[in-house]
PDB file of N, CA and C in Angstrom:
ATOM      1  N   UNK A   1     -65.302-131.423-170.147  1.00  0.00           N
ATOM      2  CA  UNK A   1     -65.412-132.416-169.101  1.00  0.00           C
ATOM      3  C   UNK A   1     -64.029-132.693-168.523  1.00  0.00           C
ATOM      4  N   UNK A   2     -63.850-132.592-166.885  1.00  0.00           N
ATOM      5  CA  UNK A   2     -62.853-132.974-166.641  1.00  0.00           C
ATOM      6  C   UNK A   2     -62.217-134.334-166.577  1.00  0.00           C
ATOM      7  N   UNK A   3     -61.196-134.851-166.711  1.00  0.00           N
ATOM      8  CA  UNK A   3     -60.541-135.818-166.794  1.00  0.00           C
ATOM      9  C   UNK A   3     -60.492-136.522-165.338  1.00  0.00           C
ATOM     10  N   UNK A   4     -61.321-137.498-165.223  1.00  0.00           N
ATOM     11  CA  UNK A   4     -61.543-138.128-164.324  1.00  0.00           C
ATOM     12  C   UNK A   4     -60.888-138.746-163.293  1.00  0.00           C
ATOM     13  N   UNK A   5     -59.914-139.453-163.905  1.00  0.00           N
ATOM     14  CA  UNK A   5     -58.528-139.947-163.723  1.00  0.00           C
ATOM     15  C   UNK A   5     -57.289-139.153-163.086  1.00  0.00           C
ATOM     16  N   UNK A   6     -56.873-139.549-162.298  1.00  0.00           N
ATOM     17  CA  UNK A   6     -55.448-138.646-161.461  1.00  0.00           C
ATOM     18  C   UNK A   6     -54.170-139.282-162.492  1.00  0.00           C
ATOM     19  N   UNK A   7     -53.414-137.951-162.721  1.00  0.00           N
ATOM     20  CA  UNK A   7     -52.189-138.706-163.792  1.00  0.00           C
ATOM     21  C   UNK A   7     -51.076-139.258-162.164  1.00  0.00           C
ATOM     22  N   UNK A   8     -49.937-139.931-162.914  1.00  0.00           N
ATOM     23  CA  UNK A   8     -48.817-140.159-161.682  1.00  0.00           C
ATOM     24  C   UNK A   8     -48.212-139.298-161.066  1.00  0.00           C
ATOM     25  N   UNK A   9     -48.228-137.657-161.407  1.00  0.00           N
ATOM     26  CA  UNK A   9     -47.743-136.719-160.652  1.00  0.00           C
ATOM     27  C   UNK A   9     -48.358-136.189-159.738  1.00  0.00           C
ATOM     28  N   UNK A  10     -49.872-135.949-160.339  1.00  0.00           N
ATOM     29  CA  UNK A  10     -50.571-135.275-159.022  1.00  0.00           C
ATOM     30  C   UNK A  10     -51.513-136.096-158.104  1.00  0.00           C
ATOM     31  N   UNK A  11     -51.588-137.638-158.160  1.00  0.00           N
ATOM     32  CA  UNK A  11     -52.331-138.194-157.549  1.00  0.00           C
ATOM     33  C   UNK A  11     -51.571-138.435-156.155  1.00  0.00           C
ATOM     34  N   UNK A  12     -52.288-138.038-155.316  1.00  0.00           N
ATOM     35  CA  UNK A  12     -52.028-138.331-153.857  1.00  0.00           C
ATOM     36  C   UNK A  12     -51.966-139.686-152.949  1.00  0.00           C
ATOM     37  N   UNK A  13     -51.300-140.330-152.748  1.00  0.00           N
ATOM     38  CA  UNK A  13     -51.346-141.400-152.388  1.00  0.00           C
ATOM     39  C   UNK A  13     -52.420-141.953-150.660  1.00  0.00           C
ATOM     40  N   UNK A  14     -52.717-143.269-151.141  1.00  0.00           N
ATOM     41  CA  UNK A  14     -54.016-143.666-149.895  1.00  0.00           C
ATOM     42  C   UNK A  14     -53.392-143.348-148.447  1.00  0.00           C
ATOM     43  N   UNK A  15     -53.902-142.774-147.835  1.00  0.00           N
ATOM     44  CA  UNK A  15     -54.365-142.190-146.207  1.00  0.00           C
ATOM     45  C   UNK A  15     -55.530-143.065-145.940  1.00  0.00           C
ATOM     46  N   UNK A  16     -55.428-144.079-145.084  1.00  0.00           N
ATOM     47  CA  UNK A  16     -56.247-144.145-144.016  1.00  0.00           C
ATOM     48  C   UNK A  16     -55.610-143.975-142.568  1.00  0.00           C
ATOM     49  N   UNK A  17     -57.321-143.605-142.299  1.00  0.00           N
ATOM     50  CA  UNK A  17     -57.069-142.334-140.790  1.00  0.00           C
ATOM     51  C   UNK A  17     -57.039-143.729-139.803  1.00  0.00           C
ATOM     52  N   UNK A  18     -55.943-143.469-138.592  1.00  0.00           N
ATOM     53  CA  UNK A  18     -56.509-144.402-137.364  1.00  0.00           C
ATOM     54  C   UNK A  18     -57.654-144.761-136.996  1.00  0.00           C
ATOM     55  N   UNK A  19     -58.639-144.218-136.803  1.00  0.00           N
ATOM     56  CA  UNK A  19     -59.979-144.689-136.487  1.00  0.00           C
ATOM     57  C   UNK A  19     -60.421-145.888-137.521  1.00  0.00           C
ATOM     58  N   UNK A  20     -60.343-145.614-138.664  1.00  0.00           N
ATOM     59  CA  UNK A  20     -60.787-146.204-140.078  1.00  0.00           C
ATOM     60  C   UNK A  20     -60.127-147.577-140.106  1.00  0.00           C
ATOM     61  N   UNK A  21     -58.497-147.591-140.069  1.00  0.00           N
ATOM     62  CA  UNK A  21     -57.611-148.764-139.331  1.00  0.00           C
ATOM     63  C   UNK A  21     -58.112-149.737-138.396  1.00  0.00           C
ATOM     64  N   UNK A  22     -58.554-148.893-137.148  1.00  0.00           N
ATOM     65  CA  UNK A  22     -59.095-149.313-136.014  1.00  0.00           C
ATOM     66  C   UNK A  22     -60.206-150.116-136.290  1.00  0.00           C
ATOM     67  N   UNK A  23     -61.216-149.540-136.744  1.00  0.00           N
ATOM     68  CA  UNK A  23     -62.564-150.322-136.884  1.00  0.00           C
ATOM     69  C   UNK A  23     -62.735-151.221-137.928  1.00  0.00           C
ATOM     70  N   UNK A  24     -62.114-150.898-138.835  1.00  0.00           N
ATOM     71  CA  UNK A  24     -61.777-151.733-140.171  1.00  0.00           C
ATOM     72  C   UNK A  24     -61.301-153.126-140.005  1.00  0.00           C
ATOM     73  N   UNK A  25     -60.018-153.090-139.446  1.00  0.00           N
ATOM     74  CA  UNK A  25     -58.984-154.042-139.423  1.00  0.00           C
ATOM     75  C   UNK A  25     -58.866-154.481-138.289  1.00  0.00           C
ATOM     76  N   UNK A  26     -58.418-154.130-137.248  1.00  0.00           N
ATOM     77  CA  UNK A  26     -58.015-154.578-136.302  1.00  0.00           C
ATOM     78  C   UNK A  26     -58.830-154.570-135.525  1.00  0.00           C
ATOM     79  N   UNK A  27     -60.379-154.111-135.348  1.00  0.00           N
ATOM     80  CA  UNK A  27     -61.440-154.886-133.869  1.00  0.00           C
ATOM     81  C   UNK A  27     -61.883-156.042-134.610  1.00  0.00           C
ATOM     82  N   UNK A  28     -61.877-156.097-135.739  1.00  0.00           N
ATOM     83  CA  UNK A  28     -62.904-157.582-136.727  1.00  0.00           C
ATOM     84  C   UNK A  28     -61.992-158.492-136.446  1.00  0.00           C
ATOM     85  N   UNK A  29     -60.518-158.384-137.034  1.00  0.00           N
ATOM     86  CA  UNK A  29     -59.121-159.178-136.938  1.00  0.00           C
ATOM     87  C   UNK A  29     -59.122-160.277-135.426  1.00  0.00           C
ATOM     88  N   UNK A  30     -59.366-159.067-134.549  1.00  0.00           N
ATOM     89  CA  UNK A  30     -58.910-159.429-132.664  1.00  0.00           C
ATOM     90  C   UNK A  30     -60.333-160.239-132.672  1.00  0.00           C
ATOM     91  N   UNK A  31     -61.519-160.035-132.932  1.00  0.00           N
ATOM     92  CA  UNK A  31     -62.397-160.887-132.642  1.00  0.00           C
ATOM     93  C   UNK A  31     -62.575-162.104-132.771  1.00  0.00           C
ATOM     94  N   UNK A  32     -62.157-161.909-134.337  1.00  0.00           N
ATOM     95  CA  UNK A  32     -62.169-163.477-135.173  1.00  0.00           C
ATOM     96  C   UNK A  32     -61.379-164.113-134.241  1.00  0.00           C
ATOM     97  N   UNK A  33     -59.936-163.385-134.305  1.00  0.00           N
ATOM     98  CA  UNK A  33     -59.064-164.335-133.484  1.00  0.00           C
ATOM     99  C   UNK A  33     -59.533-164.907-132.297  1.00  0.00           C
ATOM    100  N   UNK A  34     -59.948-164.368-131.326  1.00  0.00           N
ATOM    101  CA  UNK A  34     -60.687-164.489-130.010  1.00  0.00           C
ATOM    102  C   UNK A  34     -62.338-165.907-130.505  1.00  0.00           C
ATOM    103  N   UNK A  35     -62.792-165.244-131.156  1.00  0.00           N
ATOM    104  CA  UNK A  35     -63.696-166.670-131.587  1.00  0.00           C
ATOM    105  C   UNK A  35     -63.483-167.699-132.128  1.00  0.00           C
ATOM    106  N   UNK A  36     -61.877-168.058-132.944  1.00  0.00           N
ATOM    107  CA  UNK A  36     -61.659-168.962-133.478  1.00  0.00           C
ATOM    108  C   UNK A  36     -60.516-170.014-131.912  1.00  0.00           C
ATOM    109  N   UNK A  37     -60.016-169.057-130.971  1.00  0.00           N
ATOM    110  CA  UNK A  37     -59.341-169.457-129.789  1.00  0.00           C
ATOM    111  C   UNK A  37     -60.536-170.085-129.428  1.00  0.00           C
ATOM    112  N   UNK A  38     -61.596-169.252-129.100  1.00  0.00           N
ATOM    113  CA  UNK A  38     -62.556-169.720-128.036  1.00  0.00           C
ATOM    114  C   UNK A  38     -63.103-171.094-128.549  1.00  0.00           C
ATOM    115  N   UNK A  39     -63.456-171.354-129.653  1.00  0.00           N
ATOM    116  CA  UNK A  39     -64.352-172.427-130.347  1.00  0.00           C
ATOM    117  C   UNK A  39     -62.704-173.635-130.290  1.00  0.00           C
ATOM    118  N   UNK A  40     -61.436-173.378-129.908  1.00  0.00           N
ATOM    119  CA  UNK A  40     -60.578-174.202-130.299  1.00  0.00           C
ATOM    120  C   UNK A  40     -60.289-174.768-128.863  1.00  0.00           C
ATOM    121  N   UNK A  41     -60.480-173.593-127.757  1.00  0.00           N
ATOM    122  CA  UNK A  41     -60.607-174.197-126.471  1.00  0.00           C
ATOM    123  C   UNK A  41     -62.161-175.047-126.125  1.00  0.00           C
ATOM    124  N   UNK A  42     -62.875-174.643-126.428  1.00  0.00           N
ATOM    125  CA  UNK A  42     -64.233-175.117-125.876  1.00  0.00           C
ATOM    126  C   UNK A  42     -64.029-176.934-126.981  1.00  0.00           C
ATOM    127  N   UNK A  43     -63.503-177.254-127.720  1.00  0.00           N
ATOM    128  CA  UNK A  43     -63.308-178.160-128.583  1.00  0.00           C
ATOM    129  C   UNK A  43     -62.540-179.013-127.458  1.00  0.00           C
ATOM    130  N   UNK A  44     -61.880-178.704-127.176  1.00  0.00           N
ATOM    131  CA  UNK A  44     -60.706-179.413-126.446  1.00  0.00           C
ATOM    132  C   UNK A  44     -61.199-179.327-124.801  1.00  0.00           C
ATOM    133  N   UNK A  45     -61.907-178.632-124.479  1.00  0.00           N
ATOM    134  CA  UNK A  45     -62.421-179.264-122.840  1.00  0.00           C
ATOM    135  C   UNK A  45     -63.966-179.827-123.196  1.00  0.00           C
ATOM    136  N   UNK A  46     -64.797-179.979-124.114  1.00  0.00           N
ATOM    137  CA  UNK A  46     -65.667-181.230-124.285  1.00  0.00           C
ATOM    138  C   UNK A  46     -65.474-182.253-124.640  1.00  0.00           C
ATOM    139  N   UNK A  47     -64.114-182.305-125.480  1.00  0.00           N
ATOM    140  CA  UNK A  47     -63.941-183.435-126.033  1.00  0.00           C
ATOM    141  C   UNK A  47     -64.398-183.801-127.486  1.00  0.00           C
ATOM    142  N   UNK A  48     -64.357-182.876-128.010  1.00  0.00           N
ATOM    143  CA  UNK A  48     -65.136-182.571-129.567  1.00  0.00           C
ATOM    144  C   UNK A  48     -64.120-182.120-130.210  1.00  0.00           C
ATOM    145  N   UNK A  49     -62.940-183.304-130.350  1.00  0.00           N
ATOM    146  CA  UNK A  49     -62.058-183.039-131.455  1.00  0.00           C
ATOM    147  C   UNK A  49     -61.548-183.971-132.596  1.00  0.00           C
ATOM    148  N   UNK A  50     -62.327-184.791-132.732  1.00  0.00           N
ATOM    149  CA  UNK A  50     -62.674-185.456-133.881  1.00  0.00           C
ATOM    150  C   UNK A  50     -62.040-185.310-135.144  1.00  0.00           C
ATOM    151  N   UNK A  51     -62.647-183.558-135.125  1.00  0.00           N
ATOM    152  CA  UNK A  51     -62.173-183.163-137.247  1.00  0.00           C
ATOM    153  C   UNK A  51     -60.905-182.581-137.124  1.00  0.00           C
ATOM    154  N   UNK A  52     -59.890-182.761-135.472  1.00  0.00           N
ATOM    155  CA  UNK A  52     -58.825-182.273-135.610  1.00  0.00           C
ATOM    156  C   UNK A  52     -57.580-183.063-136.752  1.00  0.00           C
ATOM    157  N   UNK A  53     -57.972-184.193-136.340  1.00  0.00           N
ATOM    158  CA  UNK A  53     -57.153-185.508-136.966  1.00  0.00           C
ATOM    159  C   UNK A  53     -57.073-185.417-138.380  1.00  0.00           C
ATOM    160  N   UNK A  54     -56.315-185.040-139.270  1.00  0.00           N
ATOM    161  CA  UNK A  54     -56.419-184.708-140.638  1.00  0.00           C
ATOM    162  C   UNK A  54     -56.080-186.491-141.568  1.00  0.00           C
ATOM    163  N   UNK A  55     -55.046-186.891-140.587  1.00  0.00           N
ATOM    164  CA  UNK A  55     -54.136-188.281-141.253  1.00  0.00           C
ATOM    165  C   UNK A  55     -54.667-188.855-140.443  1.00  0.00           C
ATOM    166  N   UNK A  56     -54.877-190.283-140.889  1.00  0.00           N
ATOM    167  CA  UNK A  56     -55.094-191.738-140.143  1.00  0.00           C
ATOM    168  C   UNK A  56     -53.792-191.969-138.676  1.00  0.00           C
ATOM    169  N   UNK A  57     -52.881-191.054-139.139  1.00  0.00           N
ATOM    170  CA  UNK A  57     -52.048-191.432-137.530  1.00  0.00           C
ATOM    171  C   UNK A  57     -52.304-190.658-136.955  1.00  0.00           C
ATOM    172  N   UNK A  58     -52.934-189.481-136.980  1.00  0.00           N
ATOM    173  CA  UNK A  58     -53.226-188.326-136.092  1.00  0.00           C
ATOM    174  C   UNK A  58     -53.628-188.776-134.615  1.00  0.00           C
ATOM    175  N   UNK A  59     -53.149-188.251-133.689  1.00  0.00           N
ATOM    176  CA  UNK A  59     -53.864-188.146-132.945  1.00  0.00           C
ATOM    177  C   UNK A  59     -54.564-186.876-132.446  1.00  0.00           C
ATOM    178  N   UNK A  60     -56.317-187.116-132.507  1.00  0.00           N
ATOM    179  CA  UNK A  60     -57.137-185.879-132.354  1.00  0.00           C
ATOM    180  C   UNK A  60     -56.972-184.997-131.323  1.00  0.00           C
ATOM    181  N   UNK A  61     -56.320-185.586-129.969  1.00  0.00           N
ATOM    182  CA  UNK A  61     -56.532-184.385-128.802  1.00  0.00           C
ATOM    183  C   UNK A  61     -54.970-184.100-129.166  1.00  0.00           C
ATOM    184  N   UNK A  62     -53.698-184.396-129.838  1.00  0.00           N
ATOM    185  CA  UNK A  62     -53.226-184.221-129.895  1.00  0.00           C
ATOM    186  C   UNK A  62     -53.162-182.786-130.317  1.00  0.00           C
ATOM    187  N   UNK A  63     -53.893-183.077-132.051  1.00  0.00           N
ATOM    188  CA  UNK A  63     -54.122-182.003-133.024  1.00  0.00           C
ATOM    189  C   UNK A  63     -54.817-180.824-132.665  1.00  0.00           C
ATOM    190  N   UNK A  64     -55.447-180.781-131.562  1.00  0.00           N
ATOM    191  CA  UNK A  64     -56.483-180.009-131.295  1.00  0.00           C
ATOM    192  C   UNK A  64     -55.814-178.961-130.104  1.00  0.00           C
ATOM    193  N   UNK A  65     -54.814-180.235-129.074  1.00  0.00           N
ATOM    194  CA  UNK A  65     -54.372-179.436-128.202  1.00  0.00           C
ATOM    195  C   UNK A  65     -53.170-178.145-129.067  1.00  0.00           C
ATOM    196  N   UNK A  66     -52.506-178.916-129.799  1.00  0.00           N
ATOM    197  CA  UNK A  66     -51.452-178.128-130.596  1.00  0.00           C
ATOM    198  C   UNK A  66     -51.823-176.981-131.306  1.00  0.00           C
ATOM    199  N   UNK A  67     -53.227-177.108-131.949  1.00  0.00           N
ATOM    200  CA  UNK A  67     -53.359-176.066-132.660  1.00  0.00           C
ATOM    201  C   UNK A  67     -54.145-174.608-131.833  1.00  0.00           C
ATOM    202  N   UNK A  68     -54.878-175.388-130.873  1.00  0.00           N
ATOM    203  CA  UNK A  68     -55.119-173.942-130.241  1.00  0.00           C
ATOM    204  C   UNK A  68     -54.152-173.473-129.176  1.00  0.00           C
ATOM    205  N   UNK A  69     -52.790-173.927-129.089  1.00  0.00           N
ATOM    206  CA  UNK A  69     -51.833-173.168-128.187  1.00  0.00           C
ATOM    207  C   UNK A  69     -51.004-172.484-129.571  1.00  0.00           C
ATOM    208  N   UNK A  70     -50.772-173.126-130.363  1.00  0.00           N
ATOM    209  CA  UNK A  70     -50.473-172.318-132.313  1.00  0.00           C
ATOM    210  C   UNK A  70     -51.451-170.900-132.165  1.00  0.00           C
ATOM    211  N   UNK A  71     -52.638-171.238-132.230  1.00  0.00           N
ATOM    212  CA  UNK A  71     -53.288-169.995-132.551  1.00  0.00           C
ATOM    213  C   UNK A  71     -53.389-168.861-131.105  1.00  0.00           C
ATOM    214  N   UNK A  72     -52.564-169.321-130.512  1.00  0.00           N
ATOM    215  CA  UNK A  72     -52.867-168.209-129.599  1.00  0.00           C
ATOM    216  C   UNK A  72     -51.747-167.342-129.579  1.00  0.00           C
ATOM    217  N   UNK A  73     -50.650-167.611-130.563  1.00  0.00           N
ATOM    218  CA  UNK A  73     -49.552-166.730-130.833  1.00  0.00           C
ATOM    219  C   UNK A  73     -49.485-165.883-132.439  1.00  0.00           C
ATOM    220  N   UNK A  74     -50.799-166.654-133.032  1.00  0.00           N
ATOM    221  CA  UNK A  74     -50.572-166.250-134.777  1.00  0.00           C
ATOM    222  C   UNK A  74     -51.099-165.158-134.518  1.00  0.00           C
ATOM    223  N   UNK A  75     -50.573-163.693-134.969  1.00  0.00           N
ATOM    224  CA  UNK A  75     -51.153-162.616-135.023  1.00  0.00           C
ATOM    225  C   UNK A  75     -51.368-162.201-136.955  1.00  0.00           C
ATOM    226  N   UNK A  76     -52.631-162.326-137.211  1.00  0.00           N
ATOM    227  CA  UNK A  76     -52.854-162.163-138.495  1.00  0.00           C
ATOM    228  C   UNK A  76     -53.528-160.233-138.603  1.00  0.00           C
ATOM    229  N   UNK A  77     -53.200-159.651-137.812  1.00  0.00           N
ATOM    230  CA  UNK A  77     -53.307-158.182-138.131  1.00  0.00           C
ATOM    231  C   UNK A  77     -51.539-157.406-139.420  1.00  0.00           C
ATOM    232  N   UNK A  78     -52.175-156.597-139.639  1.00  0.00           N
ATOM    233  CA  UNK A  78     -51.375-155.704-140.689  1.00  0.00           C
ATOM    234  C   UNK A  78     -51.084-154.243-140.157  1.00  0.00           C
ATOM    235  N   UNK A  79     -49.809-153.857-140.553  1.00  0.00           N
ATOM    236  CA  UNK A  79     -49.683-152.507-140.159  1.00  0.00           C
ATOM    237  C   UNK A  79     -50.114-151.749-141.617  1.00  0.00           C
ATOM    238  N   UNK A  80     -50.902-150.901-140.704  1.00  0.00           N
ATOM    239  CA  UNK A  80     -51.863-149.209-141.215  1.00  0.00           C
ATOM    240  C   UNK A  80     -50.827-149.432-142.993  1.00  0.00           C
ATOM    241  N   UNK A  81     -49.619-148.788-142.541  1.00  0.00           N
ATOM    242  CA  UNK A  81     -48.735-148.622-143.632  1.00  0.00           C
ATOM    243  C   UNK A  81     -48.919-149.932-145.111  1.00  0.00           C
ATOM    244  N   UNK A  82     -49.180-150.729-144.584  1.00  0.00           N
ATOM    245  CA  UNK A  82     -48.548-151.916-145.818  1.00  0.00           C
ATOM    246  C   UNK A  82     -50.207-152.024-146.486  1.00  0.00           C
ATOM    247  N   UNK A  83     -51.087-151.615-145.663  1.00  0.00           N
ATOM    248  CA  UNK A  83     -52.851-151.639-146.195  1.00  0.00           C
ATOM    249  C   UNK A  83     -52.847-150.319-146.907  1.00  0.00           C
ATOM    250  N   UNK A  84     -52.309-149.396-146.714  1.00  0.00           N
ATOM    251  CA  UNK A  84     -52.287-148.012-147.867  1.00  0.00           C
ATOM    252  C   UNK A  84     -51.648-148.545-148.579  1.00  0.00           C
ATOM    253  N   UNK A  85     -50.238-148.993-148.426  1.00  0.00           N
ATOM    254  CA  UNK A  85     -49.821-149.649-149.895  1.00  0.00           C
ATOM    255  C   UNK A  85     -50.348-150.356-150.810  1.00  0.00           C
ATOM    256  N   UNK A  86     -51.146-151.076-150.245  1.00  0.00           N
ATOM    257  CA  UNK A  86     -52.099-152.374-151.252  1.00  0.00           C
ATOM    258  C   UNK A  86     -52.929-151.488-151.710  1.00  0.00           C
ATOM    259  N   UNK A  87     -53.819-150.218-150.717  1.00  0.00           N
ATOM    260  CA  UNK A  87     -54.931-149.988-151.469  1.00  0.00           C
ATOM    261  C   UNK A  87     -54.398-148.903-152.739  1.00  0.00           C
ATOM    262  N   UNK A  88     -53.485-148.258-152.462  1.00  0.00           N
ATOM    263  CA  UNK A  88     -52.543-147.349-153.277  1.00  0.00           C
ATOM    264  C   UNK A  88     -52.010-148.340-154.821  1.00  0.00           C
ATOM    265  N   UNK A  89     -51.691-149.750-154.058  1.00  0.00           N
ATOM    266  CA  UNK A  89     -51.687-150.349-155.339  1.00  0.00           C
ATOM    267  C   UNK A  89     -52.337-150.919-156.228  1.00  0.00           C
ATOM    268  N   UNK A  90     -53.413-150.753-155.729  1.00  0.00           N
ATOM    269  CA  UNK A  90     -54.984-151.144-156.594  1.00  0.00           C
ATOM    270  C   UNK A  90     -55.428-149.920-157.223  1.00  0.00           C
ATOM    271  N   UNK A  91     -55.326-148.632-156.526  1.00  0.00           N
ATOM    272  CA  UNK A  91     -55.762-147.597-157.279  1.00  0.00           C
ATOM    273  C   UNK A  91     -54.596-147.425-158.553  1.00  0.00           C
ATOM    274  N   UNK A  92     -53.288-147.196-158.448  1.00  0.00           N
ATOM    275  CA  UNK A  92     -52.499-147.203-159.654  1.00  0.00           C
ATOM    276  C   UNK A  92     -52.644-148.166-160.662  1.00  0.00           C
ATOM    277  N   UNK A  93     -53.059-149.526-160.057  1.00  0.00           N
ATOM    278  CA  UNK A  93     -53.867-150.766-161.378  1.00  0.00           C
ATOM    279  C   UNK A  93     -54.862-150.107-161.986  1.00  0.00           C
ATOM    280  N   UNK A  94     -55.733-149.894-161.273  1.00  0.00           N
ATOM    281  CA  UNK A  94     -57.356-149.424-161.630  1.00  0.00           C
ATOM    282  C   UNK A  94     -56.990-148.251-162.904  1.00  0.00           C
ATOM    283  N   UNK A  95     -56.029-147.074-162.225  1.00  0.00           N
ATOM    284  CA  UNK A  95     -55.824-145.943-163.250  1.00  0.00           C
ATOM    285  C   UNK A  95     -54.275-146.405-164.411  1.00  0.00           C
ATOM    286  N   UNK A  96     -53.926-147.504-164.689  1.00  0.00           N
ATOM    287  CA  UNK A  96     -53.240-148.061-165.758  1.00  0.00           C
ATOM    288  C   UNK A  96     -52.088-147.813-165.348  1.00  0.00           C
ATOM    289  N   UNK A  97     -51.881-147.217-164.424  1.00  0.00           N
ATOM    290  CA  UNK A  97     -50.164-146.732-163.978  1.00  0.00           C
ATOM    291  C   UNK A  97     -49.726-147.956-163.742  1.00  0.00           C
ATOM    292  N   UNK A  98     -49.911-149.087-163.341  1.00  0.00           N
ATOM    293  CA  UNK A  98     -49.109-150.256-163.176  1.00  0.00           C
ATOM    294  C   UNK A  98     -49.766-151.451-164.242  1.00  0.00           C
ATOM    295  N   UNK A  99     -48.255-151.847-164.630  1.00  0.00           N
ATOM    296  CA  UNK A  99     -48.447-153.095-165.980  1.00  0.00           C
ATOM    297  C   UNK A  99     -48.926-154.402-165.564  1.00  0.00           C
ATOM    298  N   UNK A 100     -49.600-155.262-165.894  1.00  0.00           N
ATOM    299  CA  UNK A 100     -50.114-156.342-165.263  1.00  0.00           C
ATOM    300  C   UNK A 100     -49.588-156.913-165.938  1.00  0.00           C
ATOM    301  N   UNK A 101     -49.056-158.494-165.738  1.00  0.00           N
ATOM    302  CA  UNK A 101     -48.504-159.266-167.087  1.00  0.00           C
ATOM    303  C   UNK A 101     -49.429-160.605-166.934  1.00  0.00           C
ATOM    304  N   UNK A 102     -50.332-160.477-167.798  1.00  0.00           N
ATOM    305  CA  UNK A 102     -50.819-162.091-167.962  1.00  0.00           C
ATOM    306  C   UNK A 102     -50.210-162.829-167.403  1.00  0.00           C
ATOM    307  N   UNK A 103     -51.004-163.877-166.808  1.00  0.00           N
ATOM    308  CA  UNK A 103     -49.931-165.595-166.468  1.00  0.00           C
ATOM    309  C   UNK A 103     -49.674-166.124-167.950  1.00  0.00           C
ATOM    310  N   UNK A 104     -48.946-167.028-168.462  1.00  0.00           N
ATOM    311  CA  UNK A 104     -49.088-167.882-169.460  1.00  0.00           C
ATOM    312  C   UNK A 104     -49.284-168.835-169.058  1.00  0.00           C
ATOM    313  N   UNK A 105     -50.489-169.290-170.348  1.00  0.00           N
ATOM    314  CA  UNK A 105     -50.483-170.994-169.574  1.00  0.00           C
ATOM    315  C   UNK A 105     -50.047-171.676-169.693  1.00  0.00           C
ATOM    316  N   UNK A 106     -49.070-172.142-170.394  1.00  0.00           N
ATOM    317  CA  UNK A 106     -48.034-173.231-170.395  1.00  0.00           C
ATOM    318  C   UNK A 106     -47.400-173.262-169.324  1.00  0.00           C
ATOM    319  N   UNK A 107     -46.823-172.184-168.899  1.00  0.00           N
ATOM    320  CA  UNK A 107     -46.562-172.029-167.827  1.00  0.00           C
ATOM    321  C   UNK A 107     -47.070-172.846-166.417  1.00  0.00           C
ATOM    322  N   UNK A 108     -48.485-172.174-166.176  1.00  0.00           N
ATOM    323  CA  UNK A 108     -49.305-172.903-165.453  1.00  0.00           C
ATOM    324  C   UNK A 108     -49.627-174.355-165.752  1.00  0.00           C
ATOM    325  N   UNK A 109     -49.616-174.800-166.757  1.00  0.00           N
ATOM    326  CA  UNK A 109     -49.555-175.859-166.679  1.00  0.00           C
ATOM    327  C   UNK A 109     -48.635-176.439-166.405  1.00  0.00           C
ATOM    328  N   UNK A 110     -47.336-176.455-166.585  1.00  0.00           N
ATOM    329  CA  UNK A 110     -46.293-176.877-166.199  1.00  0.00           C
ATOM    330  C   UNK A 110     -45.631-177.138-164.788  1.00  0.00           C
ATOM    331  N   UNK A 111     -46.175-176.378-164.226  1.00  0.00           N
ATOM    332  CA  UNK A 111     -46.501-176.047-162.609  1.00  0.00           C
ATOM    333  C   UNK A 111     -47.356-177.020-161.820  1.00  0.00           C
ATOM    334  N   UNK A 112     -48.569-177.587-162.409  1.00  0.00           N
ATOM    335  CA  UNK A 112     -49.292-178.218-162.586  1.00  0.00           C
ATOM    336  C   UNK A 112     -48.721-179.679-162.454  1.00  0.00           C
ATOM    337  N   UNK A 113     -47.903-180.038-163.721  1.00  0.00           N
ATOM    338  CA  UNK A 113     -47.683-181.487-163.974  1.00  0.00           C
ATOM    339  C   UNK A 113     -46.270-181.342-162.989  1.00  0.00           C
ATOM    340  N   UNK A 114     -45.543-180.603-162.915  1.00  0.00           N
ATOM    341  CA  UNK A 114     -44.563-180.460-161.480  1.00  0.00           C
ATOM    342  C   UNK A 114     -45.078-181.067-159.926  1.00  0.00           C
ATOM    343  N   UNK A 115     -46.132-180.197-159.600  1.00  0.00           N
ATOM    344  CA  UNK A 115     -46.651-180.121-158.414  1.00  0.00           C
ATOM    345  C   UNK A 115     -47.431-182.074-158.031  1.00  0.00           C
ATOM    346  N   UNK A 116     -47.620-182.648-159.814  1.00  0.00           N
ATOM    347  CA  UNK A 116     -48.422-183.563-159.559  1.00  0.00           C
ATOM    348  C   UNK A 116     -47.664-184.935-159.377  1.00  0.00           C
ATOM    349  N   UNK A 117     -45.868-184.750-159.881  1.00  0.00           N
ATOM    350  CA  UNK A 117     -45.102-185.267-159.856  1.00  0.00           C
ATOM    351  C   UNK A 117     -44.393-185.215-158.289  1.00  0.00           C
ATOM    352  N   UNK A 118     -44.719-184.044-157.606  1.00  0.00           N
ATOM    353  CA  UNK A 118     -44.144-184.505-156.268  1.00  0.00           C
ATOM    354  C   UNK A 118     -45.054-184.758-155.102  1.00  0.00           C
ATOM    355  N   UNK A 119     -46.759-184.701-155.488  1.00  0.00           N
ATOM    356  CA  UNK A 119     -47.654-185.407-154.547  1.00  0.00           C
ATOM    357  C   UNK A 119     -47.578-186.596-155.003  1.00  0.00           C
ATOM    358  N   UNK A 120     -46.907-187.400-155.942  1.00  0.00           N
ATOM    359  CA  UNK A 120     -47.378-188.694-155.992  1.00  0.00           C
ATOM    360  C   UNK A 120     -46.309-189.501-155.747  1.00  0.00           C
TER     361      UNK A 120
END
């Protein structure tokens, strides 16, 4: 039976093709973006901005106007390159080539009673 597994010399690293990129990532990416603009403009010319206001001083058309001129510059797409890397680095996890190190929890906890010391 052959050995299922690619060792670290001969395994070939992730290729995805432009098209795959394309349809994958970046038409879903541009849409969302485009439906989360659209639902942030249509909010702000009815007057349905209410759940913009997070704090009691907020002001809602404030929050609402700010954040959809914000989101019309956030570009949350990825280049081709850095998504083969991730998936390249999940396959070397998957096949043991890369060491994972537990969290400790003391650790995490400690982080914890930190984080709770400077919200309060």
């Amino acid at each position: 039976m052959e050995n299922l597994t690619q060792t670290a010399s001969n395994r070939q690293p992730n290729k995805m093709s432009w098209w795959t990129y394309i349809s994958t990532h970046l038409i879903p990416v541009w849409l969302k973006s485009f439906e989360d603009n659209f639902k942030m403009w249509r909010d702000l010319m009815t007057g349905n901005y209410a759940n913009y206001a997070l704090l009691d001083d907020d002001d809602p058309f404030t929050e609402c106007y700010e954040w959809f001129w914000a989101s019309i510059n956030m570009d949350e797409t990825y280049p081709k390159e850095f998504l083969e890397y991730l998936q390249d680095l999940c396959d070397r996890i998957d096949n043991g080539e890369e060491e994972l190190v537990p969290m400790d929890l003391d650790q995490l906890k400690r982080i914890e009673e930190l984080l709770e010391d400077v919200e309060s």
